[in-house]
Protein backbone atom coordinates (compact mmCIF):
# COMPACT_ATOMS: atom_id res chain seq x y z
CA UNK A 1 1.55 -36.31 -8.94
CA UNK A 2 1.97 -33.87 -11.10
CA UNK A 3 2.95 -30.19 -9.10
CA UNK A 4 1.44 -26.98 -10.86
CA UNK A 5 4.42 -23.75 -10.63
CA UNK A 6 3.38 -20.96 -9.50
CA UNK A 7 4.91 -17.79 -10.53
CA UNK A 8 4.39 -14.56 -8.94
CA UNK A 9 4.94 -11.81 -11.07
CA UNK A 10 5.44 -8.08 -9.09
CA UNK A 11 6.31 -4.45 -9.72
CA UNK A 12 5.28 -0.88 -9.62
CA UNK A 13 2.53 0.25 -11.12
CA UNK A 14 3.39 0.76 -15.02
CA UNK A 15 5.99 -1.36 -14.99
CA UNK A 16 4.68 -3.39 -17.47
CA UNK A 17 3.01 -6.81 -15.62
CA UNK A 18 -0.13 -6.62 -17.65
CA UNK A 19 1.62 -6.84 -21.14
CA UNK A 20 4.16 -9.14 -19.81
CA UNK A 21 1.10 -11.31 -18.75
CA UNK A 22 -0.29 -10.74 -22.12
CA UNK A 23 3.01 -11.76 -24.07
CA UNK A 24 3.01 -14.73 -22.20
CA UNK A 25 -0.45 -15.65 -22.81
CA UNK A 26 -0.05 -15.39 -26.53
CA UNK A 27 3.16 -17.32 -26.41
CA UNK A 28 1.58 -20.11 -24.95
CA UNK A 29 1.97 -22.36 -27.71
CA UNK A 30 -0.26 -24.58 -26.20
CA UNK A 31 0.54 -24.78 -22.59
CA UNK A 32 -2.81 -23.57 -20.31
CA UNK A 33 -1.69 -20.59 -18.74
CA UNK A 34 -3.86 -19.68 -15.33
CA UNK A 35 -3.25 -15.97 -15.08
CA UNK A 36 -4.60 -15.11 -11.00
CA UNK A 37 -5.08 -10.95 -11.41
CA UNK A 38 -4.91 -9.37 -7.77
CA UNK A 39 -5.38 -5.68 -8.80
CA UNK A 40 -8.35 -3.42 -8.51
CA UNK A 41 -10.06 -1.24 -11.04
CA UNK A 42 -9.87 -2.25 -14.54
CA UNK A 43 -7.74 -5.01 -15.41
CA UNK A 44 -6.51 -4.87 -19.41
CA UNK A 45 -5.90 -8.48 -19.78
CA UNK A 46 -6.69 -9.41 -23.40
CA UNK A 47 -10.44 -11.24 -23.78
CA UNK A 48 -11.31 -10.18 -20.35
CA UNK A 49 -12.62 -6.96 -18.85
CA UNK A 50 -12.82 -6.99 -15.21
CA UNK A 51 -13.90 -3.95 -13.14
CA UNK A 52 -13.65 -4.28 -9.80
CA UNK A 53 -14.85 -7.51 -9.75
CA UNK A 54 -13.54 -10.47 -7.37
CA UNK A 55 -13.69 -14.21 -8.31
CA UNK A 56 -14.00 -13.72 -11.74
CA UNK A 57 -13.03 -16.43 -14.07
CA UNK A 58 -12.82 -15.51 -17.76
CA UNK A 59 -11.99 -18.53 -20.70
CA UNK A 60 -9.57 -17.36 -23.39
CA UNK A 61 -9.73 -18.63 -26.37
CA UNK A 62 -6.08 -20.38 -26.53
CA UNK A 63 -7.09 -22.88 -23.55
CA UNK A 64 -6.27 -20.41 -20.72
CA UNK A 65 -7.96 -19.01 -18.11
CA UNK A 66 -7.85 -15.48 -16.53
CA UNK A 67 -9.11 -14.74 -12.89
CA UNK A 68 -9.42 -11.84 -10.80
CA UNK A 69 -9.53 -12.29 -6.90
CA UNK A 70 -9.06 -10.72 -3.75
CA UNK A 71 -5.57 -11.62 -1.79
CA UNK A 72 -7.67 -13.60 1.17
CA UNK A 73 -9.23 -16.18 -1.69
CA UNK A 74 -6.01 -16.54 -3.60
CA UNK A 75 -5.41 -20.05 -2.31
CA UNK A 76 -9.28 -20.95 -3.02
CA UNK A 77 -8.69 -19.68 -6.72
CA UNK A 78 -5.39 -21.53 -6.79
CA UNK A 79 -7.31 -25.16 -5.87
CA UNK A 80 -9.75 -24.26 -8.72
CA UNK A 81 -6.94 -23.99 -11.56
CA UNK A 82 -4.54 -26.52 -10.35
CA UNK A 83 -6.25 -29.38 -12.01
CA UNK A 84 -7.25 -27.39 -15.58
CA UNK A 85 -3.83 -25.91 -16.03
CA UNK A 86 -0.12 -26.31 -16.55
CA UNK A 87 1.26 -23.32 -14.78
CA UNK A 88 -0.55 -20.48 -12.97
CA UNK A 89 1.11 -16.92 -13.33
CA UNK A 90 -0.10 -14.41 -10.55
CA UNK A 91 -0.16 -10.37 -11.20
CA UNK A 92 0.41 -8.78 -8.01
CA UNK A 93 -1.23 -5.44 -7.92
CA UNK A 94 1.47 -2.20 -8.57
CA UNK A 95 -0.31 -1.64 -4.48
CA UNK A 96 0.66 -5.20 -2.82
CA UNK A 97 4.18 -5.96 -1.38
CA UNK A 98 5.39 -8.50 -3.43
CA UNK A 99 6.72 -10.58 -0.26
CA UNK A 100 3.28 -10.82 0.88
CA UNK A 101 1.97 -12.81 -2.20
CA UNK A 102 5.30 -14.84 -2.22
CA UNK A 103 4.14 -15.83 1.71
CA UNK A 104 0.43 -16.90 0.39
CA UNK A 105 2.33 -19.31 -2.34
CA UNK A 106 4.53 -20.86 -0.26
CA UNK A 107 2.11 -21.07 2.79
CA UNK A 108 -0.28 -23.34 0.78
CA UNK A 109 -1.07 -26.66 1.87
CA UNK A 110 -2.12 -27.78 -2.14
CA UNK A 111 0.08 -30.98 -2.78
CA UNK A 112 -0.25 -29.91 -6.21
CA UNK A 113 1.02 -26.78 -6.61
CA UNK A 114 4.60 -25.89 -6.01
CA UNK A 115 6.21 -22.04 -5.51
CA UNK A 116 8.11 -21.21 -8.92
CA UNK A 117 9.61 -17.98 -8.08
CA UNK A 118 8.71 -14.79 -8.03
CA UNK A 119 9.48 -12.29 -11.20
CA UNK A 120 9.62 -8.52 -10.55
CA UNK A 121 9.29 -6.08 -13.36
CA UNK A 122 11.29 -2.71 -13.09
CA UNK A 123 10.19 0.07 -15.68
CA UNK A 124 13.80 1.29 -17.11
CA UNK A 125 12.05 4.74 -18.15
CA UNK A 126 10.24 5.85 -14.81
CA UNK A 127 13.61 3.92 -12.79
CA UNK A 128 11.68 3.81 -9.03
CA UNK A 129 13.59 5.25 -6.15
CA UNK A 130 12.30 3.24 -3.31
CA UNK A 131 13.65 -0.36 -5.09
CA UNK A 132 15.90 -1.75 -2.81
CA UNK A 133 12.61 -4.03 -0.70
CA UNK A 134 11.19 -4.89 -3.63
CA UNK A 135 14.58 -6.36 -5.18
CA UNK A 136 15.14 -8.25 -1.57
CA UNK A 137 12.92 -10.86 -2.66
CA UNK A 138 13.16 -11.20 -6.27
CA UNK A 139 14.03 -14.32 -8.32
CA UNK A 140 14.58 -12.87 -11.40
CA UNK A 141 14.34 -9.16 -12.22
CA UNK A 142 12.98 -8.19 -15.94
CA UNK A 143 14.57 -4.85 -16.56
CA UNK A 144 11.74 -3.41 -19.13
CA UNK A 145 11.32 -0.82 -21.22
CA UNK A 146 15.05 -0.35 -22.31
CA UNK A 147 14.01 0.92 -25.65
CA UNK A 148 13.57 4.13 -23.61
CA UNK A 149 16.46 4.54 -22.02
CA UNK A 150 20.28 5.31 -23.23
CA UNK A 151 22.07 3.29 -20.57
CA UNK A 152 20.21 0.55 -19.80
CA UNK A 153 23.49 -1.14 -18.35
CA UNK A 154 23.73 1.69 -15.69
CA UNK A 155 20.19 0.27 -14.02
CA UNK A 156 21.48 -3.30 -14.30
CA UNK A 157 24.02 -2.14 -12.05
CA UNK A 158 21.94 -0.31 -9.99
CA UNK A 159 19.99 -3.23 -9.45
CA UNK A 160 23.02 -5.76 -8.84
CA UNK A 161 23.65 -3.31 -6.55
CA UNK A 162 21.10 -3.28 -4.29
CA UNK A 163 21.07 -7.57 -4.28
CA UNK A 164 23.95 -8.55 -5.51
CA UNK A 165 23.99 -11.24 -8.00
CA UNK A 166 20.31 -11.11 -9.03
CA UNK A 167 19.34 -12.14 -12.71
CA UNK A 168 18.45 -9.02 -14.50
CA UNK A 169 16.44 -10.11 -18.16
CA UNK A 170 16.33 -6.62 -20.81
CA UNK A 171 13.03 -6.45 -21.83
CA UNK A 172 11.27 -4.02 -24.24
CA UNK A 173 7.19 -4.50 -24.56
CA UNK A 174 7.04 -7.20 -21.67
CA UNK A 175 9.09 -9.44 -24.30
CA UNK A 176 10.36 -12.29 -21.97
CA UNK A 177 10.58 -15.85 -23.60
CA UNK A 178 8.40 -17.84 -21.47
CA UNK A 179 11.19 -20.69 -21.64
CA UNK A 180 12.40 -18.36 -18.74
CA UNK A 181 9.40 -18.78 -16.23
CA UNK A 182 7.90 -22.51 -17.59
CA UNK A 183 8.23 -25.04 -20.02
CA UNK A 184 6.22 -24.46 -22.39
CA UNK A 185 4.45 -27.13 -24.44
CA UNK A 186 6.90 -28.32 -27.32
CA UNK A 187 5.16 -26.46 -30.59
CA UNK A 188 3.12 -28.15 -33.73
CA UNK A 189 5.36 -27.86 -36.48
CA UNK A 190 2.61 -28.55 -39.29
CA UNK A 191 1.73 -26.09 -41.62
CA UNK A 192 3.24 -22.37 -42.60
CA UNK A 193 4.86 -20.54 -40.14
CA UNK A 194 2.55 -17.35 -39.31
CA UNK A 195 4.66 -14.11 -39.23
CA UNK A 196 4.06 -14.18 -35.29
CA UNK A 197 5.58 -17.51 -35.30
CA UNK A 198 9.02 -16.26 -37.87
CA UNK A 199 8.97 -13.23 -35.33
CA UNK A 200 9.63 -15.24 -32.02
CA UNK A 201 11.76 -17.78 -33.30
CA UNK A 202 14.27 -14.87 -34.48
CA UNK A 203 13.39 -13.29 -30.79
CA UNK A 204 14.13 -16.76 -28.99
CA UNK A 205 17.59 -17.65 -30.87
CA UNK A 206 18.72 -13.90 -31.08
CA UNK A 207 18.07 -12.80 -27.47
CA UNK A 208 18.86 -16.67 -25.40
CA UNK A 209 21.77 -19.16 -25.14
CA UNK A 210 20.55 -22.85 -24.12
CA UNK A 211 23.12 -25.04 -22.69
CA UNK A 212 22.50 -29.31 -22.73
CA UNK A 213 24.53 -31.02 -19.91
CA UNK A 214 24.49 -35.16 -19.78
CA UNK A 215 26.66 -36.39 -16.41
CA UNK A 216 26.64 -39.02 -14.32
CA UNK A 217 26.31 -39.04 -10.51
CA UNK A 218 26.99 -35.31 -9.30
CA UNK A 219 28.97 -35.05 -5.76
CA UNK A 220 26.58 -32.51 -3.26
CA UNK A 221 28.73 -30.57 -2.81
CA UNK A 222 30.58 -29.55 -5.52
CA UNK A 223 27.11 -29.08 -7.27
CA UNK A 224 25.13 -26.85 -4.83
CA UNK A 225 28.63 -25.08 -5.10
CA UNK A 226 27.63 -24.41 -9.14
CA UNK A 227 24.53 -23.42 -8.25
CA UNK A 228 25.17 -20.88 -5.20
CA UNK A 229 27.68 -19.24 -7.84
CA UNK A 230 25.87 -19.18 -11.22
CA UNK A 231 27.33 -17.99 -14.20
CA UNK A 232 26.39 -14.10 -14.80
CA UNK A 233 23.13 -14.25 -17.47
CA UNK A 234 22.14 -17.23 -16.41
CA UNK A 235 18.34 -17.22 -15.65
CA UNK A 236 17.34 -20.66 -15.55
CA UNK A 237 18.16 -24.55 -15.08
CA UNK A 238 15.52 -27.14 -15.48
CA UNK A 239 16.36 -30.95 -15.63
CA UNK A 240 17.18 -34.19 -13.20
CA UNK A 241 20.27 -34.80 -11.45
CA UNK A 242 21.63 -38.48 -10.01
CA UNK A 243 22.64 -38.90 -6.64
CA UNK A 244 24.32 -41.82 -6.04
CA UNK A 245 25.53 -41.31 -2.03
CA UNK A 246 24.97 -44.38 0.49
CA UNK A 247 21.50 -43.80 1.40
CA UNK A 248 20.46 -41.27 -1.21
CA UNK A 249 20.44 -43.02 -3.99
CA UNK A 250 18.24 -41.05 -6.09
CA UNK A 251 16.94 -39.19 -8.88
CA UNK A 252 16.31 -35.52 -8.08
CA UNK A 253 14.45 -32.88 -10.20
CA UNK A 254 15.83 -29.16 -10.40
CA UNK A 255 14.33 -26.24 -11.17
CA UNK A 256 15.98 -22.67 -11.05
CA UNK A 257 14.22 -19.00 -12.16
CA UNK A 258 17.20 -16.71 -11.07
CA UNK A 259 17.78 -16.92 -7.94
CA UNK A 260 15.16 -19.46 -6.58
CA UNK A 261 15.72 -23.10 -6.29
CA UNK A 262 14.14 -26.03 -5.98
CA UNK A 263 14.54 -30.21 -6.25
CA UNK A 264 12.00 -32.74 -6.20
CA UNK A 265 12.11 -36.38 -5.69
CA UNK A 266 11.44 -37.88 -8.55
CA UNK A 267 11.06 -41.63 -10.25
CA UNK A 268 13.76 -43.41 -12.86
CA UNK A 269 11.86 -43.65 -15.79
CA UNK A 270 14.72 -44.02 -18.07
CA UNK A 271 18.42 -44.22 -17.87
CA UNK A 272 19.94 -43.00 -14.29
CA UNK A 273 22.15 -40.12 -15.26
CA UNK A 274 22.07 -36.49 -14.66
CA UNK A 275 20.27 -34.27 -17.71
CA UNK A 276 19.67 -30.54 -17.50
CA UNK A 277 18.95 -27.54 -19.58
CA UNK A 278 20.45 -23.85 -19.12
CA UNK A 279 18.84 -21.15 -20.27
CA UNK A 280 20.21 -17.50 -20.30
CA UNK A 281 22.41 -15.01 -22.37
CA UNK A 282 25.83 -14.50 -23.10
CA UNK A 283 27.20 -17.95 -21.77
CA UNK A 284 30.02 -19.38 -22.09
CA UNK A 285 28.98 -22.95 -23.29
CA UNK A 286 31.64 -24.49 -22.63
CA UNK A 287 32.68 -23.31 -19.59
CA UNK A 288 29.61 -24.48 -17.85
CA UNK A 289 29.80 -27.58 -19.15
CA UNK A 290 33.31 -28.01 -17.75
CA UNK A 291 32.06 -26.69 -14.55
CA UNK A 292 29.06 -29.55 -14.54
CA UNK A 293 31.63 -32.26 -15.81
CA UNK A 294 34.01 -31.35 -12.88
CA UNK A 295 30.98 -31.66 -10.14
CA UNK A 296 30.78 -35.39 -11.13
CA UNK A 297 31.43 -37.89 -8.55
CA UNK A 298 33.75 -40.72 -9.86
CA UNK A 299 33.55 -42.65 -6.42
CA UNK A 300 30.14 -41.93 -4.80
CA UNK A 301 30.37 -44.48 -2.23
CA UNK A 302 33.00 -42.24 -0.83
CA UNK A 303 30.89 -39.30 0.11
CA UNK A 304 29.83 -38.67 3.08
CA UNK A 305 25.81 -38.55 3.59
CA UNK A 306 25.38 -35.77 5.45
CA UNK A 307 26.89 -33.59 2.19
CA UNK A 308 23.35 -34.54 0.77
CA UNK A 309 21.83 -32.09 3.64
CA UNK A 310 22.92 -29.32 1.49
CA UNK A 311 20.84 -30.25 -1.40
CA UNK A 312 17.86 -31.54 1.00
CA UNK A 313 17.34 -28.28 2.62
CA UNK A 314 16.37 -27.05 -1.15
CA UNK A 315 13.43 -29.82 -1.43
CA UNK A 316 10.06 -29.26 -1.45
């Protein structure tokens, strides 16, 4: 079965959700986008107009859908997109504690949905004193609106500060590359390239690194090691890993946005090795793939079982 993600995107009023949802929706490339609004008042998502409304459902016209609902029918909305989209992105209202609508995500019973992190946005110009619970919880933090600012490195800190080690993403106009949050689809390359489409190819290979690593069978240990200790700038890992320990021999799927993690079981449709994708900026390429290389297992038989409990406790 097929598992939808489910991002939860937060932050303080003005912050910037709305046009971050917007960027995202016109980035799509493709991919159905279910956008769940929990917010009250007028909502300025592009082709809809909601005012006060709750279970709203709005087509776009790029395949996705927009919805507006109260926080007790989010999981009722969230059964109605699962089987019409690819990934459903929910705006927290600036009002609701962003911990709260994590809860609801992971609290679902849906067998086809699956928690994908949650995103909080932080507006660099109008830097919010009370930060520190909000950060607690976040995945990934988009620092936005750093065209306003003259030390946008001095929040970073401030923000690695209060959680230590979080992902923090620079972001001016809600510009995150959606590679960040989902896969998107891959794009059509027939016809001209549209000036939209010359724009984001410059913004994707200026502002991200992607780093390809092929193994073999990864020791536990030594792996969940990597990951507890990610490179700095690294926002995301998406891919399969091979386990090959007596009585886990298996093919895992792995999915990272910051600081969240997750494996799946998954099938061996093809050849049984490990294949991922890093995402992020400033890495050092080869570094990391020294650091993958050297969590290979030459003698899996060798390892102990139990070392698998590390990576089980991570599976949904």
């Amino acid at each position: 079965m097929k598992r939808i993600p489910v991002v939860v995107v937060a932050g303080f009023l003005g912050s910037g959700k709305t046009t971050l949802l917007n960027h995202l929706l016109g980035g799509s490339r493709g991919t159905r986008v279910g956008v769940v609004v929990n917010d009250f008042g007028a909502i300025g998502i592009d082709a809809m107009s909601v005012a006060g409304q709750v279970d709203s459902t709005v087509s776009l016209s790029n395949g996705c859908l927009c919805c507006a609902v109260d926080v007790s029918e989010l999981d009722e909305m969230l059964a109605k997109l699962d089987s019409l989209v690819d990934v459903i992105v929910i705006e927290a209202s600036g009002l609701a504690e962003p911990q709260a609508m994590a809860r609801m995500v992971l609290a679902s019973e849906n067998p086809r949905l699956t928690y994908g992190g949650l995103v909080l946005l932080v507006d660099a110009a109008e830097f919010p004193d009370d930060l520190a619970r909000h950060v607690r919880v976040a995945d990934l933090v988009v620092l936005n609106k750093v065209d306003r600012v003259t030390d946008p490195a001095a929040l970073a800190a401030e923000i690695d500060r209060l959680k230590p080690g979080v992902p923090v993403v620079r972001s001016s106009f809600g510009r995150v590359d959606p590679a960040l949050l989902f896969d998107p689809r891959p794009r059509e390359r027939f016809g001209q390239l549209s000036f939209e489409d010359l724009l984001d190819e410059e913004h994707d290979h200026v502002r991200y690194d992607s780093v390809e690593f092929t193994g073999g069978a990864m020791n536990p240990l030594r792996l969940m090691a990597f990951l507890d200790a990610r490179p700095k700038g690294l926002y995301r890992i998406k891919g399969f890993v091979r386990f090959d320990v007596p009585g886990h021999r298996q093919r895992f799927s792995l999915h990272t946005v910051g600081a969240f993690l997750r494996f799946e079981r998954s099938a061996w449709p093809g050849p049984r090795r490990t294949e991922l994708v890093l995402i992020g900026t400033g890495l050092d390429v080869a570094a990391i793939r020294a650091d993958l290389a050297a969590c290979e297992e030459p003698d899996p038989a060798a390892v102990d079982p139990q070392s698998m409990l590390e990576v089980l406790r991570y599976t949904a």
